[in-house]
C-alpha atoms as a PDB file:
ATOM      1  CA  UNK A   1      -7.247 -36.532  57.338  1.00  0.00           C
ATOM      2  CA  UNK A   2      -8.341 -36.377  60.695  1.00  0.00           C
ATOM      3  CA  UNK A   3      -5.529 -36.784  63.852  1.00  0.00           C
ATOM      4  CA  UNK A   4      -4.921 -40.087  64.384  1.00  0.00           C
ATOM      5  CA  UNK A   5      -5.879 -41.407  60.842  1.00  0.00           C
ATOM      6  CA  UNK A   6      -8.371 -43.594  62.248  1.00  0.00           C
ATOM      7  CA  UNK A   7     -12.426 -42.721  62.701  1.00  0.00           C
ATOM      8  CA  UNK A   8     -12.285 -43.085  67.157  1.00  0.00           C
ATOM      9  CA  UNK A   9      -8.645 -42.729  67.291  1.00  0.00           C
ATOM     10  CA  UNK A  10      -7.367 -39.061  68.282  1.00  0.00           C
ATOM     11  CA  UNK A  11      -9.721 -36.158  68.013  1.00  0.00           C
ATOM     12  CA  UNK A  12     -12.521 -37.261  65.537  1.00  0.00           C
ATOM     13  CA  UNK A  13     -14.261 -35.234  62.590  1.00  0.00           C
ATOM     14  CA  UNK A  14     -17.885 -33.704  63.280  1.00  0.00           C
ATOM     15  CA  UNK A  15     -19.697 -36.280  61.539  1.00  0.00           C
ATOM     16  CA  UNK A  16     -23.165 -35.686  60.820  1.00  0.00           C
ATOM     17  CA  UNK A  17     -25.589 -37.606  63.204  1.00  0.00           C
ATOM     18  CA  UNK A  18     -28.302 -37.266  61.407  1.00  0.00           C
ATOM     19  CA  UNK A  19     -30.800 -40.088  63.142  1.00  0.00           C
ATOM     20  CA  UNK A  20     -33.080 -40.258  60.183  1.00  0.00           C
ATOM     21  CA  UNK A  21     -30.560 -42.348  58.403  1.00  0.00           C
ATOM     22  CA  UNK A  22     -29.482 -45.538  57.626  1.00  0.00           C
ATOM     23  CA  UNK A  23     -25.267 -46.530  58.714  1.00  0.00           C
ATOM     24  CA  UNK A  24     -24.814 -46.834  54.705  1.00  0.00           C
ATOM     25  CA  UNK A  25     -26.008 -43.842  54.155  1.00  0.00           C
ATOM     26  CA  UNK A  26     -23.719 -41.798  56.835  1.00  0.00           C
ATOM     27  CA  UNK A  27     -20.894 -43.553  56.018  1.00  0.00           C
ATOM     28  CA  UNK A  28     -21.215 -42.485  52.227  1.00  0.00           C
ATOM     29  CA  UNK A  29     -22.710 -38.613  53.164  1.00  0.00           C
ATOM     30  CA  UNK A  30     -19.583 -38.442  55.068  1.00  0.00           C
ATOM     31  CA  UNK A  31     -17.096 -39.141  52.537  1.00  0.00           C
ATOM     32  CA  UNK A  32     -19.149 -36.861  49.511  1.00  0.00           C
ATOM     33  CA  UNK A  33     -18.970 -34.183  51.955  1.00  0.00           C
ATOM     34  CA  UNK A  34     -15.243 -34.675  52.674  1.00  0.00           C
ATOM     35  CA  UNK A  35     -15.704 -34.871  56.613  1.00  0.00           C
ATOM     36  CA  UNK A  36     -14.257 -38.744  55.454  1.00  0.00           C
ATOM     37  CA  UNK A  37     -10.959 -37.172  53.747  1.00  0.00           C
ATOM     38  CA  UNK A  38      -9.727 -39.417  50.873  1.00  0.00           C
ATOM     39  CA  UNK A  39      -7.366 -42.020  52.622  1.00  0.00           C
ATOM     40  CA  UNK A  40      -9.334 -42.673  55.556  1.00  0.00           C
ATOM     41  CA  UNK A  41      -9.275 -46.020  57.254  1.00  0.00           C
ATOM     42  CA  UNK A  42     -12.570 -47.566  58.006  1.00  0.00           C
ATOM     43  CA  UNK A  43     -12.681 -49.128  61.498  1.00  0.00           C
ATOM     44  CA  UNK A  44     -15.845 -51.267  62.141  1.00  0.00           C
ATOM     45  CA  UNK A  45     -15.712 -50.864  65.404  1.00  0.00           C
ATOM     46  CA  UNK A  46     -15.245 -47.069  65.768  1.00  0.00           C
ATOM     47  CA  UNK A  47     -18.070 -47.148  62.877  1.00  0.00           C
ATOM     48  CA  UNK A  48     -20.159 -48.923  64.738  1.00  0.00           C
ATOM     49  CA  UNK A  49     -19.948 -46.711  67.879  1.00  0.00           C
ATOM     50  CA  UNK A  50     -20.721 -43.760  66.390  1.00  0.00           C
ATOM     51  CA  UNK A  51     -23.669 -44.877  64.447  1.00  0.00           C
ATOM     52  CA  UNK A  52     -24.698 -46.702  67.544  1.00  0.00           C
ATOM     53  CA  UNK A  53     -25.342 -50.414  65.743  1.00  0.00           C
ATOM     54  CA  UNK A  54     -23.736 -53.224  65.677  1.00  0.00           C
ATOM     55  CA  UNK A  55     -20.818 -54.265  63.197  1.00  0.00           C
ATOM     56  CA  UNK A  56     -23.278 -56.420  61.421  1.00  0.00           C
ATOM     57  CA  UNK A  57     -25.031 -53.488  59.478  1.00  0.00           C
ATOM     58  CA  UNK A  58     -21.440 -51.565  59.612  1.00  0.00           C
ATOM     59  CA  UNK A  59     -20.376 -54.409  57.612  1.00  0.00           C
ATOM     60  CA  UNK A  60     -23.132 -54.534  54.720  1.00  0.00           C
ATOM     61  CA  UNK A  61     -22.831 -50.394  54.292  1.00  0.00           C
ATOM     62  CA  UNK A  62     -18.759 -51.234  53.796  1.00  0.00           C
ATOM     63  CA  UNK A  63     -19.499 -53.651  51.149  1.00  0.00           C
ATOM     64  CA  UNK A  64     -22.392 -51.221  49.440  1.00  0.00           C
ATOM     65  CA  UNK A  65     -20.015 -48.330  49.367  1.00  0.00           C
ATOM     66  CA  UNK A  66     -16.901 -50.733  48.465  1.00  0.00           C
ATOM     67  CA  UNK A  67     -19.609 -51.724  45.548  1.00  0.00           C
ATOM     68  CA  UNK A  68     -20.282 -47.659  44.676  1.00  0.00           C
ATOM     69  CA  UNK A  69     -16.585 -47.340  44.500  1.00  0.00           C
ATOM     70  CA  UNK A  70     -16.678 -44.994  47.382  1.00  0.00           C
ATOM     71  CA  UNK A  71     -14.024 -46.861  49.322  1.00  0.00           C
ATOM     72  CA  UNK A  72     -11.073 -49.354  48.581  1.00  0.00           C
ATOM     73  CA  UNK A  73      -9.741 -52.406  49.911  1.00  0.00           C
ATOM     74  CA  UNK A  74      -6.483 -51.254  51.396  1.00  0.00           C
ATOM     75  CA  UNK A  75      -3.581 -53.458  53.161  1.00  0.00           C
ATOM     76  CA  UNK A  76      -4.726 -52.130  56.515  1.00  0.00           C
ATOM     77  CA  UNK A  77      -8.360 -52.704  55.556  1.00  0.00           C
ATOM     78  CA  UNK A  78     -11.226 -50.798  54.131  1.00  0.00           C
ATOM     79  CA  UNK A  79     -10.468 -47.111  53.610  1.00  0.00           C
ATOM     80  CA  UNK A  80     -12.416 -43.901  51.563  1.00  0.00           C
ATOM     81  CA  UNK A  81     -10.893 -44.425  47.946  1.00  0.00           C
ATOM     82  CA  UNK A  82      -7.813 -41.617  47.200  1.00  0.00           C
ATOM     83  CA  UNK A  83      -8.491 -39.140  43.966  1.00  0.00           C
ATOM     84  CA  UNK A  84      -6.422 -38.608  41.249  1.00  0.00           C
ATOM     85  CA  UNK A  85      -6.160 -36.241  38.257  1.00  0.00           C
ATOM     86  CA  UNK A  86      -5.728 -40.037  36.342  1.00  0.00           C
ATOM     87  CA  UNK A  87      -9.601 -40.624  38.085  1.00  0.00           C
ATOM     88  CA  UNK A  88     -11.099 -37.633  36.797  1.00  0.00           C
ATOM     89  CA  UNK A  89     -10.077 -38.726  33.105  1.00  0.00           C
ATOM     90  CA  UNK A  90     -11.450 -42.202  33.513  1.00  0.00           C
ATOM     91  CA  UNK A  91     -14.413 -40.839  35.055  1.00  0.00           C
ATOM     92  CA  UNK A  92     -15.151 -38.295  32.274  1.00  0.00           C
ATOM     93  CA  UNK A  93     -13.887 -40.926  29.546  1.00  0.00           C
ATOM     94  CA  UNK A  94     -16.858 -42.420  30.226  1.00  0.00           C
ATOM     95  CA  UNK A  95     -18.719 -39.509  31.155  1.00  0.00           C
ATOM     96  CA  UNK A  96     -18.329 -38.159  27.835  1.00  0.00           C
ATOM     97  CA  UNK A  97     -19.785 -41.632  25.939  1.00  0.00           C
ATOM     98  CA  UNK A  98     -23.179 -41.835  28.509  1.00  0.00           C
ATOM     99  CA  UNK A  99     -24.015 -38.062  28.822  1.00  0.00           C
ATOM    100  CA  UNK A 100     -23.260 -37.995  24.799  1.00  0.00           C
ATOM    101  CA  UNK A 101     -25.774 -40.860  24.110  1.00  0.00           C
ATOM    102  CA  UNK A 102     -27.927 -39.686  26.766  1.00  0.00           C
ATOM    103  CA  UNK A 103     -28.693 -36.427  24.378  1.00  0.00           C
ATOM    104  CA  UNK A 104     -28.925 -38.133  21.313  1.00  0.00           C
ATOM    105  CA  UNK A 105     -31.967 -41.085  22.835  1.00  0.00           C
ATOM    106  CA  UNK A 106     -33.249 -38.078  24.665  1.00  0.00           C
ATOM    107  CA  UNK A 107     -33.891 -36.480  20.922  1.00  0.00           C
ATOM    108  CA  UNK A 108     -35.456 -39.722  19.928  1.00  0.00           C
ATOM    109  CA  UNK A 109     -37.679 -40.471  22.823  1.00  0.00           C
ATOM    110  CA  UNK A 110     -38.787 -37.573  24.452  1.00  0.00           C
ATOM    111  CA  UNK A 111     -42.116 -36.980  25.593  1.00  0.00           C
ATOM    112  CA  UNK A 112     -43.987 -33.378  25.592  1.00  0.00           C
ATOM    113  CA  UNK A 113     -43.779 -33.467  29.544  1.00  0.00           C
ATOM    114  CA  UNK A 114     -39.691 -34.316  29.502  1.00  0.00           C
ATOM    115  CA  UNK A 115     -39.634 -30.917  27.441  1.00  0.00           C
ATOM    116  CA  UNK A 116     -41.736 -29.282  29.889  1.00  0.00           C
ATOM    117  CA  UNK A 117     -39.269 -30.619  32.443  1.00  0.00           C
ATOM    118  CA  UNK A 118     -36.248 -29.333  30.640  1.00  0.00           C
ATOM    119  CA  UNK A 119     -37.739 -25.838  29.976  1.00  0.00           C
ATOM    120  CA  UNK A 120     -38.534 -25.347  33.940  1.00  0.00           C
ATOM    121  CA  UNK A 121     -34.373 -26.157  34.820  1.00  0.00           C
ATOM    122  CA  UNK A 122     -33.393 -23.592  31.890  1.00  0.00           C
ATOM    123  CA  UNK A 123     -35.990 -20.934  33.175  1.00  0.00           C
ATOM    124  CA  UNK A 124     -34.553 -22.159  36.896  1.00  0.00           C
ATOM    125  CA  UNK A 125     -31.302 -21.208  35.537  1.00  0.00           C
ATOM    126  CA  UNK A 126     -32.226 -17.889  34.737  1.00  0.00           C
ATOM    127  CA  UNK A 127     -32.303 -16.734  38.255  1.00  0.00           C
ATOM    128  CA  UNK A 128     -29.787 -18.117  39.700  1.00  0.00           C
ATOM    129  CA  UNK A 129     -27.230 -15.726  40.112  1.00  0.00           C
ATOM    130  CA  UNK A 130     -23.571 -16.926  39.151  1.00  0.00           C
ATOM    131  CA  UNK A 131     -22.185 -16.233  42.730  1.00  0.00           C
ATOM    132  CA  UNK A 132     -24.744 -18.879  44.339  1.00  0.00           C
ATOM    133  CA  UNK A 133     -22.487 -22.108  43.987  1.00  0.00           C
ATOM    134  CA  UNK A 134     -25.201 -24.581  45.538  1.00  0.00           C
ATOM    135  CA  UNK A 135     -28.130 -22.974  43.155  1.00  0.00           C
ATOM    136  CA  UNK A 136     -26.089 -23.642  40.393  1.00  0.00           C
ATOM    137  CA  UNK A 137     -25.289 -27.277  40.926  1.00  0.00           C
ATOM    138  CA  UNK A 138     -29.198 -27.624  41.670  1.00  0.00           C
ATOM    139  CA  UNK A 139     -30.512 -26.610  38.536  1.00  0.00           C
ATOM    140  CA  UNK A 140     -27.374 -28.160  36.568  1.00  0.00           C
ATOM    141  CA  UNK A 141     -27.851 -31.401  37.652  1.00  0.00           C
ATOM    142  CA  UNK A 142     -31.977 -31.420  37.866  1.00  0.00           C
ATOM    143  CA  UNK A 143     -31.209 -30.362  34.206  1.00  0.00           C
ATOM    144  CA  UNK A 144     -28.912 -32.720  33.078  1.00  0.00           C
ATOM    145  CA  UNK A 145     -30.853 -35.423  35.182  1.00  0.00           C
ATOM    146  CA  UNK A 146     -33.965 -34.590  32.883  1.00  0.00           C
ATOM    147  CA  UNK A 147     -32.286 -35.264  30.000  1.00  0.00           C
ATOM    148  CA  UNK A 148     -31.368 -38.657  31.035  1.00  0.00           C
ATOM    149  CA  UNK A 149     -35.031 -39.393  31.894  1.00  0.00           C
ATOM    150  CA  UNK A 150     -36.061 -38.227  28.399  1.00  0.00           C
ATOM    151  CA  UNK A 151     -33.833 -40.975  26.761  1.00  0.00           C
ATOM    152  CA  UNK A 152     -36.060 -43.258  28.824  1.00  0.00           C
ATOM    153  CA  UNK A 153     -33.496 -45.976  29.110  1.00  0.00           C
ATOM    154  CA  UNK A 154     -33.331 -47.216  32.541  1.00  0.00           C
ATOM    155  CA  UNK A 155     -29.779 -48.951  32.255  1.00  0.00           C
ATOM    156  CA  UNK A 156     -28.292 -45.543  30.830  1.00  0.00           C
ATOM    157  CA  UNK A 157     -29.776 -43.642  33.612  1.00  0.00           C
ATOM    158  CA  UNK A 158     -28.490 -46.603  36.439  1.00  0.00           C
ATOM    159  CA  UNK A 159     -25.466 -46.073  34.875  1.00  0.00           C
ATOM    160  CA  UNK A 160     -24.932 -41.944  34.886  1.00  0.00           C
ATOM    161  CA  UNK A 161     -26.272 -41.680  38.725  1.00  0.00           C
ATOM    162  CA  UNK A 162     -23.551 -44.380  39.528  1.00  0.00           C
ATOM    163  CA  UNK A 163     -20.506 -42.760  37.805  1.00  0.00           C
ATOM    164  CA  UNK A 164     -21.950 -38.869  39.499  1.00  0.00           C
ATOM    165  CA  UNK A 165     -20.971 -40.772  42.401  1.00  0.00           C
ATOM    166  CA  UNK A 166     -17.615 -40.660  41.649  1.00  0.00           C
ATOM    167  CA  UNK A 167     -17.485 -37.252  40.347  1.00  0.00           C
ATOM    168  CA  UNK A 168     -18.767 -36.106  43.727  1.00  0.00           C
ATOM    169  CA  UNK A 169     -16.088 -36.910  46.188  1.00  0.00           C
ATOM    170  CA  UNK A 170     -13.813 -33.942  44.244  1.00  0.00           C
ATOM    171  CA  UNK A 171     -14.604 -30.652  46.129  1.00  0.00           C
ATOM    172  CA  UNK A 172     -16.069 -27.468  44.451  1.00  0.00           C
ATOM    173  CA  UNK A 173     -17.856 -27.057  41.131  1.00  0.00           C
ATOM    174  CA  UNK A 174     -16.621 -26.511  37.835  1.00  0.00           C
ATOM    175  CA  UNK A 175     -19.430 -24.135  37.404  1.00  0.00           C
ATOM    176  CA  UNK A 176     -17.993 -21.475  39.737  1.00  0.00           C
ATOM    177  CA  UNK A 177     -15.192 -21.373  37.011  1.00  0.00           C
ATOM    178  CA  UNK A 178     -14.987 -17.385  35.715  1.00  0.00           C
ATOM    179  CA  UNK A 179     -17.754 -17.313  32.561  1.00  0.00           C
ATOM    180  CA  UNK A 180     -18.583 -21.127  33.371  1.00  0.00           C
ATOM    181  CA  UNK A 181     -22.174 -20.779  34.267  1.00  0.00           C
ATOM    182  CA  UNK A 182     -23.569 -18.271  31.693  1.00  0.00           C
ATOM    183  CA  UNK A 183     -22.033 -20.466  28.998  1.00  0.00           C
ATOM    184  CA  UNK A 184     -22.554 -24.118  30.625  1.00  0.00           C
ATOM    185  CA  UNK A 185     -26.286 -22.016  30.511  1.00  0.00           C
ATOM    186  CA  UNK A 186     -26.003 -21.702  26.911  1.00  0.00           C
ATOM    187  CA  UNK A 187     -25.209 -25.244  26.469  1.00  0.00           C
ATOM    188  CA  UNK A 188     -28.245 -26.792  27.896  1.00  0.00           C
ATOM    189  CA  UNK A 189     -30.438 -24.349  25.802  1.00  0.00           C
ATOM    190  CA  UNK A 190     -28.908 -25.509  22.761  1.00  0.00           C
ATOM    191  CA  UNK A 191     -29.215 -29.017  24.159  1.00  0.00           C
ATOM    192  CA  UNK A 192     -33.057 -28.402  25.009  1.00  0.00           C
ATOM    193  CA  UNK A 193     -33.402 -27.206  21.927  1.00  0.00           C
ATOM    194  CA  UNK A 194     -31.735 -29.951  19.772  1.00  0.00           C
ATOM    195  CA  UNK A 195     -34.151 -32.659  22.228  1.00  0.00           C
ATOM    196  CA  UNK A 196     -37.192 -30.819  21.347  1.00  0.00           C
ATOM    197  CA  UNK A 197     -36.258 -30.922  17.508  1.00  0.00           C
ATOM    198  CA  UNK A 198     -35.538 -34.398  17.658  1.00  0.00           C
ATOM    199  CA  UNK A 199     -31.878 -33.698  16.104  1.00  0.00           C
ATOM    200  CA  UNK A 200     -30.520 -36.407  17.656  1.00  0.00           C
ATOM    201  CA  UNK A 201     -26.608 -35.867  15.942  1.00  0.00           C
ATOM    202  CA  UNK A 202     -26.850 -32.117  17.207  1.00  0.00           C
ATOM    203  CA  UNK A 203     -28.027 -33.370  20.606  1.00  0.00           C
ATOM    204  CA  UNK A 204     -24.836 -35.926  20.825  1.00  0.00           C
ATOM    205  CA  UNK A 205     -22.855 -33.320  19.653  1.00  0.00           C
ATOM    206  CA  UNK A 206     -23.574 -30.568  22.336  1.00  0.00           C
ATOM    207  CA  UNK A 207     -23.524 -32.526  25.120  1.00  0.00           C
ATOM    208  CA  UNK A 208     -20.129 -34.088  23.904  1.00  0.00           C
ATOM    209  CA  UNK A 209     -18.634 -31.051  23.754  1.00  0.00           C
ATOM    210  CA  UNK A 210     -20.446 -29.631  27.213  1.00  0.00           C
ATOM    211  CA  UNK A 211     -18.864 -32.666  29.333  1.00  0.00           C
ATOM    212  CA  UNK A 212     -15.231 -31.808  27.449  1.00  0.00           C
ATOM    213  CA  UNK A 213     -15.283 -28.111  28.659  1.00  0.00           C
ATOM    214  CA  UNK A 214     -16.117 -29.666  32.187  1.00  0.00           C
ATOM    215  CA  UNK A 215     -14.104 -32.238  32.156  1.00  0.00           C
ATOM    216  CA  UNK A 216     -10.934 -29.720  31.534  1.00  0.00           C
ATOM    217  CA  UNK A 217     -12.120 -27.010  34.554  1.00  0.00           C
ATOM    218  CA  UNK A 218     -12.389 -29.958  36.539  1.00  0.00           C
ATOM    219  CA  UNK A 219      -8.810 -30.507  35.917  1.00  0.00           C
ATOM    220  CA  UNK A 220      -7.958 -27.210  36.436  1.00  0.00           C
ATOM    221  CA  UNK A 221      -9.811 -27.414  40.172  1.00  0.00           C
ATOM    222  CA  UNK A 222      -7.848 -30.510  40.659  1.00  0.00           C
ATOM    223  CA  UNK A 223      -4.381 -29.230  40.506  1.00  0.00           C
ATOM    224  CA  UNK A 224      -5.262 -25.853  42.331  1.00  0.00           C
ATOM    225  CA  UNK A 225      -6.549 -28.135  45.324  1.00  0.00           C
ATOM    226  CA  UNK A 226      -3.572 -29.959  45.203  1.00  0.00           C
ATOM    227  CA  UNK A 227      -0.862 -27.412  44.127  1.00  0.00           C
ATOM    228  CA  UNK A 228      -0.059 -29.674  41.243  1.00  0.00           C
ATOM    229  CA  UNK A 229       2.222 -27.786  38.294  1.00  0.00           C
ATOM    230  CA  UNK A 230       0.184 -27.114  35.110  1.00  0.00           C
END
């Protein structure tokens, strides 16, 4: 957490001051990047200054992010919401139930173009080599997003962009796990290929099992952040 605990009281973080966007949306790149540490009181008023607006629209991007389950209602206020290794099984809990049905509608309802989409992000994946952390988190999650666009269910999708929220305030990528990406590569192929064949069972299956694999490195990258015993 930054000295002082408070954004505007002690030396403050390098915030991005990006001018393009909106108070809601600095607030919330802020704490996905971690430059907002877990923990972090919200001040309106130091908020305000350094977005240069008033506390009005500081106020509605506090309730928007309070709403995205960014932040928490704490007893000094609003602050950016803590992790916990009990968090990351919730999240994945449920996780595990959307990306699951996700594959198996996807099998049902896909489209010739959602293949073509899915083949592009596998062939994507091909050249990305496994030392290039932010390539593979591009083509993982373009991938995985194009399978929840081939289910064609706009509540699913609503839902899975929601809960990647979550999963994004926790540093790193269980991708850059040793052996992670050439078999999380394997996955989606299998995956693809399950969609294209309509095999809707083997399609729930796969991705099941995918999110379960990530779900445990993601543990794993947990308690090595936080020096937790295993």
């Amino acid at each position: 957490m930054p000295d002082g605990g408070v954004l505007g009281a002690g030396p403050a973080p390098q915030l991005s001051r990006d001018a393009r966007l909106t108070p809601y949306e600095r607030i919330k790149a802020a704490i996905l990047s971690g430059e907002l540490a877990p923990g972090q009181p919200l001040v309106e008023t130091s908020l305000a200054t350094w977005c240069g607006v008033s506390r009005t629209p500081i106020r509605e991007a506090l309730r928007r992010l309070q709403q995205d389950g960014l932040i928490d209602r704490s007893e000094r206020g609003m602050a950016v919401r803590e992790r916990s290794p009990e968090e990351i099984l919730d999240i994945y809990d449920t996780r595990l139930v959307l990306e699951a049905m996700a594959g198996r509608v996807a099998a049902d309802r896909r489209t010739p173009y959602d293949l073509r989409t899915l083949r592009l992000w596998l062939d994507r994946g091909r050249q990305v080599d496994p030392g290039d952390n932010a390539g593979m988190v591009e083509v993982n999650e373009n991938f995985h997003s194009a399978v929840w666009r081939a289910s064609h269910n706009e509540s699913l999708i609503d839902l899975l962009e929601r809960l990647n929220l979550h999963l994004a305030r926790y540093p790193g990528t269980t991708l850059s796990s040793p052996g992670r990406w050439d078999a999380a590569r394997h996955e989606h192929q299998e995956l693809a290929d399950a969609i294209e064949r309509r095999d809707s069972e083997a399609a729930h299956a796969i991705a099941l099992a995918h999110f379960v694999a990530a779900r445990d490195i993601r543990l794993t990258l947990f308690d090595d952040e936080t020096g937790r015993p295993r």
